[in-house]
N, C-alpha and C. Protein backbone atom coordinates (compact mmCIF):
# COMPACT_ATOMS: atom_id res chain seq x y z
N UNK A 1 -8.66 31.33 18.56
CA UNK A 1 -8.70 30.28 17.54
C UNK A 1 -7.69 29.19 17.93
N UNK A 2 -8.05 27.87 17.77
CA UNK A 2 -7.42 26.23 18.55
C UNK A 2 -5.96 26.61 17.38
N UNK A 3 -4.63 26.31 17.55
CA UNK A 3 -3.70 26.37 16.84
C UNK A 3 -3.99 25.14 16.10
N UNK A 4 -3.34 24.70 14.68
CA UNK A 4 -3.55 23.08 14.12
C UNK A 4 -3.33 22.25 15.05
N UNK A 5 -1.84 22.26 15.78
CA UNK A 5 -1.39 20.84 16.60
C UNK A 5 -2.87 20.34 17.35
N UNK A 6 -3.69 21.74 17.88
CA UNK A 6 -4.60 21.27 19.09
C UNK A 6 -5.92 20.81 18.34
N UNK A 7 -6.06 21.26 16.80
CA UNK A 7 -6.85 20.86 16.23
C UNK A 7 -6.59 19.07 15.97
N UNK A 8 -5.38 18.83 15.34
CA UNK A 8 -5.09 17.64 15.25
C UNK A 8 -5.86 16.73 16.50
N UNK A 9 -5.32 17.19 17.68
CA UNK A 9 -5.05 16.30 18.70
C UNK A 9 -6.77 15.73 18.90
N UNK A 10 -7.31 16.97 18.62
CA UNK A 10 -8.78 17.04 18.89
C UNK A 10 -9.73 15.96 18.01
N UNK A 11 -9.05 15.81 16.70
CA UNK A 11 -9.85 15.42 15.80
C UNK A 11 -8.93 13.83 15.94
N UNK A 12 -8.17 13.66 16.66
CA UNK A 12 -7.60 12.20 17.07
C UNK A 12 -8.45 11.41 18.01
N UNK A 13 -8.47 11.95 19.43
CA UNK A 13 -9.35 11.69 19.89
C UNK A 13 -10.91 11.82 19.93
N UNK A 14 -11.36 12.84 18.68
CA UNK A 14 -12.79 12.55 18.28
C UNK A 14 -13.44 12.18 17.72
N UNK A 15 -12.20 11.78 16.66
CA UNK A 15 -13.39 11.23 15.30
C UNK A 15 -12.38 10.32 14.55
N UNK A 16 -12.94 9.08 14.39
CA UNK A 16 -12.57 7.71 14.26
C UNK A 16 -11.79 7.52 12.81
N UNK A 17 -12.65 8.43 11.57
CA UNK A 17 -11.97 8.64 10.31
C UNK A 17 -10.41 9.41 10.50
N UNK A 18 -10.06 10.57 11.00
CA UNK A 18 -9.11 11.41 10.65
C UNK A 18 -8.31 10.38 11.75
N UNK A 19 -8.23 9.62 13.04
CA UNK A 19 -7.68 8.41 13.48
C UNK A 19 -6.93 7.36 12.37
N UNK A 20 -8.31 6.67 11.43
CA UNK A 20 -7.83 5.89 10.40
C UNK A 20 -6.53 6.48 9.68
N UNK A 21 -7.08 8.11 9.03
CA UNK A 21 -6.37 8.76 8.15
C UNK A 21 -5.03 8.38 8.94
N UNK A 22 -4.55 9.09 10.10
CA UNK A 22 -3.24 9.36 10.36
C UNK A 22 -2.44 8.41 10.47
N UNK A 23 -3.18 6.93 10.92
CA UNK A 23 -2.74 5.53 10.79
C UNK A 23 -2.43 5.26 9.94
N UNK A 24 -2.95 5.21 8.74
CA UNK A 24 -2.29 4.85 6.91
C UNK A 24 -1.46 6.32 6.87
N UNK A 25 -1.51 7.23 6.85
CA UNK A 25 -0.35 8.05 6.45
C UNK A 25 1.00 7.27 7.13
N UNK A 26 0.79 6.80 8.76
CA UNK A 26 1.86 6.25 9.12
C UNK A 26 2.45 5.27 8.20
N UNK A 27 1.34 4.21 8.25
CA UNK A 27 1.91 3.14 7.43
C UNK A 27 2.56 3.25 6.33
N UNK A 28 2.05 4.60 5.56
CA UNK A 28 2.80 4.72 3.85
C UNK A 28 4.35 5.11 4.32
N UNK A 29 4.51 5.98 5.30
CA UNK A 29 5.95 6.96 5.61
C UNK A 29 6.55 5.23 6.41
N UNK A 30 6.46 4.56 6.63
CA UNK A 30 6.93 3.74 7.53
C UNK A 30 7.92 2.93 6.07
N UNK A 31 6.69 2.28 5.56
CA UNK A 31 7.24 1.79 4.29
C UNK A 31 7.77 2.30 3.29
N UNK A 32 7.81 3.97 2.93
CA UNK A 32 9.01 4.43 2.54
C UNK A 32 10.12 4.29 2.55
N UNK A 33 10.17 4.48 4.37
CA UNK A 33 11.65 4.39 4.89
C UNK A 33 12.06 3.00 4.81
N UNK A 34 11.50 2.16 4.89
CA UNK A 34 11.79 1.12 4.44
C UNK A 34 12.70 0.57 3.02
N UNK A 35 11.82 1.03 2.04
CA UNK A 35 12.05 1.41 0.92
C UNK A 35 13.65 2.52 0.77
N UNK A 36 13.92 3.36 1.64
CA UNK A 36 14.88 4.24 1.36
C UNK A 36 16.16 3.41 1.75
N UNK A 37 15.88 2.49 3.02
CA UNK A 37 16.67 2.14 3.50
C UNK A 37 17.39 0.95 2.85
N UNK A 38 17.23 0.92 2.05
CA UNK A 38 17.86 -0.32 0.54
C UNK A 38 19.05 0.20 0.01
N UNK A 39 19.98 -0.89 0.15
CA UNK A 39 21.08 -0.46 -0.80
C UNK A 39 21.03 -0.08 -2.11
N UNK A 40 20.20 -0.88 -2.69
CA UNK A 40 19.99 -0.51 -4.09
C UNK A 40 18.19 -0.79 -4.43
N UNK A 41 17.72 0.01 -5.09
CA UNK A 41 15.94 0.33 -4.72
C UNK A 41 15.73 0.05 -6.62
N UNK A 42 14.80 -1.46 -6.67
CA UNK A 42 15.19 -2.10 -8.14
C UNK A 42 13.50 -1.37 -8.91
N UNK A 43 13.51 -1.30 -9.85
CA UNK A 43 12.64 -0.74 -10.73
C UNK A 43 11.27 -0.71 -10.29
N UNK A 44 10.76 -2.02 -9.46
CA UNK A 44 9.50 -2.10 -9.14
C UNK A 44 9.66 -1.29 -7.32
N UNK A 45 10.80 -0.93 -7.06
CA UNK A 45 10.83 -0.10 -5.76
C UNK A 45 10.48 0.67 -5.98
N UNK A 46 11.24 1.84 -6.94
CA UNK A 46 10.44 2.66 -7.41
C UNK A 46 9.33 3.49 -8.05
N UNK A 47 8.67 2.39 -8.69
CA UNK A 47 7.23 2.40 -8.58
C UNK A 47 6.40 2.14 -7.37
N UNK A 48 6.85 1.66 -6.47
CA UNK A 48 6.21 1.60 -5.34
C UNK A 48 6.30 2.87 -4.46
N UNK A 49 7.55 3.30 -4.96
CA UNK A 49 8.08 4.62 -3.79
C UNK A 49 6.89 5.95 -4.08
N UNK A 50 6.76 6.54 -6.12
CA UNK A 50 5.88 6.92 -6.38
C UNK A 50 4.51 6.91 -5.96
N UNK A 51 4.13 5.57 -5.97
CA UNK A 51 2.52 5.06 -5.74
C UNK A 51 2.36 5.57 -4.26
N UNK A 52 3.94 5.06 -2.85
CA UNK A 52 3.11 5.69 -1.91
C UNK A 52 3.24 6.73 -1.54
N UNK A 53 4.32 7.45 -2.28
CA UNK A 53 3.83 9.01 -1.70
C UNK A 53 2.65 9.54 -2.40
N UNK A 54 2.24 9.06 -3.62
CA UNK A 54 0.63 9.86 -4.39
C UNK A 54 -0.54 9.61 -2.48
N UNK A 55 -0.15 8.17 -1.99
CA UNK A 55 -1.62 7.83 -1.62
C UNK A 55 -1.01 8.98 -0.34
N UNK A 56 0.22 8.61 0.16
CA UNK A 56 0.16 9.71 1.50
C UNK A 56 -0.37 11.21 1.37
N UNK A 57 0.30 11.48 0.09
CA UNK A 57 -0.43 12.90 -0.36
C UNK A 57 -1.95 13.19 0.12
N UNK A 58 -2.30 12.16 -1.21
CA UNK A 58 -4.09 12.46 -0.53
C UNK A 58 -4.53 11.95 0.24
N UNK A 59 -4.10 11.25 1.77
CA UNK A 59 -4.29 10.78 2.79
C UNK A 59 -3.63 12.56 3.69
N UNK A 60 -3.11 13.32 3.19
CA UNK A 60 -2.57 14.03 4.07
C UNK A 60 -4.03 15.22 3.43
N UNK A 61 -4.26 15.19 2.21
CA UNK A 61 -5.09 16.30 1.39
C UNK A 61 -6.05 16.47 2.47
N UNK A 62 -6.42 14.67 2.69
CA UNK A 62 -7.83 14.43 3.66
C UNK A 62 -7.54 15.12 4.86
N UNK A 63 -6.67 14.93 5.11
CA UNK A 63 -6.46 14.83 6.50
C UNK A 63 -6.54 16.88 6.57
N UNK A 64 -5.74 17.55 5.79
CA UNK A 64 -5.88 18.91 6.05
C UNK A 64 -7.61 19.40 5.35
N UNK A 65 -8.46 18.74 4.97
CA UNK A 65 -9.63 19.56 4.39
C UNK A 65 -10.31 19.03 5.76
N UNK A 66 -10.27 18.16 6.52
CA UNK A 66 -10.67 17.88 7.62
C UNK A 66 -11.01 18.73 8.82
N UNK A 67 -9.80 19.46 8.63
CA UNK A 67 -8.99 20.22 9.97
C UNK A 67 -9.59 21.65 9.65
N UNK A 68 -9.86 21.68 8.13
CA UNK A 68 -10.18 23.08 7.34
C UNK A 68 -11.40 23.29 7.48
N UNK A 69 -12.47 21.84 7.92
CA UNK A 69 -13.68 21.83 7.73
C UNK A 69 -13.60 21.96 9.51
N UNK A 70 -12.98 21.57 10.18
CA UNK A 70 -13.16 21.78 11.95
C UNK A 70 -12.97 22.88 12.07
N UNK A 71 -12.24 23.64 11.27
CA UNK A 71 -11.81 25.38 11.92
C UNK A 71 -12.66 26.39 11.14
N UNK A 72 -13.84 25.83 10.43
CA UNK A 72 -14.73 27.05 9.47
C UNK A 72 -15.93 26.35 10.61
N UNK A 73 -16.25 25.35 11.18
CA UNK A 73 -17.35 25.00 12.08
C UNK A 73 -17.69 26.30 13.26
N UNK A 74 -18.87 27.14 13.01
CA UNK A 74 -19.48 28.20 13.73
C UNK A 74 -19.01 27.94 15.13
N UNK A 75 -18.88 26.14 15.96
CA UNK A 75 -18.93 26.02 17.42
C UNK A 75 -17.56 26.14 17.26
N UNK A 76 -16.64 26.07 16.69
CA UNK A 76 -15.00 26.43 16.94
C UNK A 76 -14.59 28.19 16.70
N UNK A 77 -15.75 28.76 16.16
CA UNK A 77 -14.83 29.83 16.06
C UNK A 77 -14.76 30.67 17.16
N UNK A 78 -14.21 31.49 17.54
CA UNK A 78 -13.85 32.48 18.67
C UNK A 78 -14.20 34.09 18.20
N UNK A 79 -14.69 35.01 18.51
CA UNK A 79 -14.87 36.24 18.12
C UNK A 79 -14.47 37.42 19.51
């Protein structure tokens, strides 16, 4: 059975959606740190900080039912 990392890598170079996915997860964690990196983080920061970890969440949800749906696929399994 492919370990995740090799599943990842697989579903990077194969398929154009879970690509998109990992690209906006970047972008949300990028602008976090952004966000963290403030001396002082003013009321509407923190509504922003909330909003992007909800979307990374379910950008990450996607991203693991993906990986869940590549490793139950009959041509991946190993016996």
């Amino acid at each position: 059975m492919m370990k995740e990392e090799e599943i990842k890598e697989h579903l990077m170079s194969a398929n154009p959606e879970f690509r998109r996915l990992v690209g906006e997860h970047k972008q949300y964690a990028d602008k976090l740190e952004q966000l963290h990196a403030k001396h002082h983080m003013s009321e509407q920061d923190h509504l922003d900080e909330v909003t992007l970890k909800k979307k990374k969440l379910q950008l990450k949800d996607q991203m693991n039912s993906m990986i869940q749906k590549f490793r139950n696929e009959p041509s991946h399994q190993h016996t």
